[in-house]
C-alpha atoms as a PDB file:
ATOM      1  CA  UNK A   1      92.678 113.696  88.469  1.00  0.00           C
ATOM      2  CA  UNK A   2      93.781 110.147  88.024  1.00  0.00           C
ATOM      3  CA  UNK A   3      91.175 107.340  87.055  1.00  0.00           C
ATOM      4  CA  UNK A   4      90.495 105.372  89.977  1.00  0.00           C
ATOM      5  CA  UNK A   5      90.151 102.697  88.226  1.00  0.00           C
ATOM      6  CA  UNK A   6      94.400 102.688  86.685  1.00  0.00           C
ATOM      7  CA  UNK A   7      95.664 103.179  90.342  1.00  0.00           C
ATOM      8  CA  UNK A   8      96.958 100.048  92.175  1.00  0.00           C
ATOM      9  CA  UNK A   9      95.125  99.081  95.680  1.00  0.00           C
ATOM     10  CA  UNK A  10      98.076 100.497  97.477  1.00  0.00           C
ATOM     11  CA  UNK A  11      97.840 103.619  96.357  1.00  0.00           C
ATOM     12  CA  UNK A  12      94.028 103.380  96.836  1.00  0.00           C
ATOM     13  CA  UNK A  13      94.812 102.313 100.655  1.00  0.00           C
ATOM     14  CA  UNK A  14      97.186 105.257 101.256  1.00  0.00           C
ATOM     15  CA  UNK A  15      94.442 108.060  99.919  1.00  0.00           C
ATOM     16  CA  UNK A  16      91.722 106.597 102.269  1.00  0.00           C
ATOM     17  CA  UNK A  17      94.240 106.560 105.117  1.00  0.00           C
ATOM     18  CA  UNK A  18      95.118 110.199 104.256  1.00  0.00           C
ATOM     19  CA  UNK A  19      91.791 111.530 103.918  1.00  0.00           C
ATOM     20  CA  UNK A  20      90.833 109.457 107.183  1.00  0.00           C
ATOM     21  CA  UNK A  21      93.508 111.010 109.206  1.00  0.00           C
ATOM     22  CA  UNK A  22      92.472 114.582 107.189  1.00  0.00           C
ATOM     23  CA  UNK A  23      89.079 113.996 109.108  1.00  0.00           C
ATOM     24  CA  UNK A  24      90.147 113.168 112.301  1.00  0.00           C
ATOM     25  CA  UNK A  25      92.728 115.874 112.947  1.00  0.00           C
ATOM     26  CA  UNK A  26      90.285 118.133 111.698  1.00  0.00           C
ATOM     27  CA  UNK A  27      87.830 117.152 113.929  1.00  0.00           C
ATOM     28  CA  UNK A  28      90.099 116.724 116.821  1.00  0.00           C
ATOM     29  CA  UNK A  29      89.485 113.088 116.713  1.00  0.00           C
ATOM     30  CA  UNK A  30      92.912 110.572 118.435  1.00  0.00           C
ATOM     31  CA  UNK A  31      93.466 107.464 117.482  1.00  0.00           C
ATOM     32  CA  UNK A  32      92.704 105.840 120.398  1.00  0.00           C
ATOM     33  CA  UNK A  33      89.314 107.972 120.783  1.00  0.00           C
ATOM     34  CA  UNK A  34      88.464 107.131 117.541  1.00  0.00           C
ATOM     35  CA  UNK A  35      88.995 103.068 118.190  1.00  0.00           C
ATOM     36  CA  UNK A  36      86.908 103.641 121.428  1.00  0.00           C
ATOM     37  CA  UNK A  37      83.966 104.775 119.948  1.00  0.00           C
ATOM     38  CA  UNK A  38      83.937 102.337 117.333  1.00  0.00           C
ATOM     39  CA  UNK A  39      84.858  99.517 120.179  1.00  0.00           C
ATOM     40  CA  UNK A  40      87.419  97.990 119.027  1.00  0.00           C
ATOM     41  CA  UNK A  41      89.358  97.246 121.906  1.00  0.00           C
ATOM     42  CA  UNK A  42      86.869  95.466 122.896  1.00  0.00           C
ATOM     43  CA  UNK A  43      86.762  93.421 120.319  1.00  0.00           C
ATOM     44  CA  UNK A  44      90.124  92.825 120.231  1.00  0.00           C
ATOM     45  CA  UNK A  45      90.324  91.992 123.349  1.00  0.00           C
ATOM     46  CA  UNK A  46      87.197  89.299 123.110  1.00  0.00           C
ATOM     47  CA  UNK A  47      89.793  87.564 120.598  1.00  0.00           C
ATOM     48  CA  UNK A  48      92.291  86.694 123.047  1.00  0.00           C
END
């Protein structure tokens, strides 16, 4: 197990991702569902 703490943030970032997307597929969770139920577009679109 490498020490969190040695790793650079990009490495950091990628693990998250992966155990984000881990989650998701495992839960049958999309993308876009995902973004929906945390509202996003709508925020997004608020910017414009």
């Amino acid at each position: 197990m490498d020490d969190i703490y040695m790793l650079a943030d990009t490495i950091i970032f990628n693990r998250i991702g992966g155990n984000l997307k881990a989650a998701r597929l495992k839960q049958n969770i999309t993308q876009p569902s995902l973004a929906d139920a945390a509202d996003i577009f709508t925020f997004l679109s608020e910017e414009k």
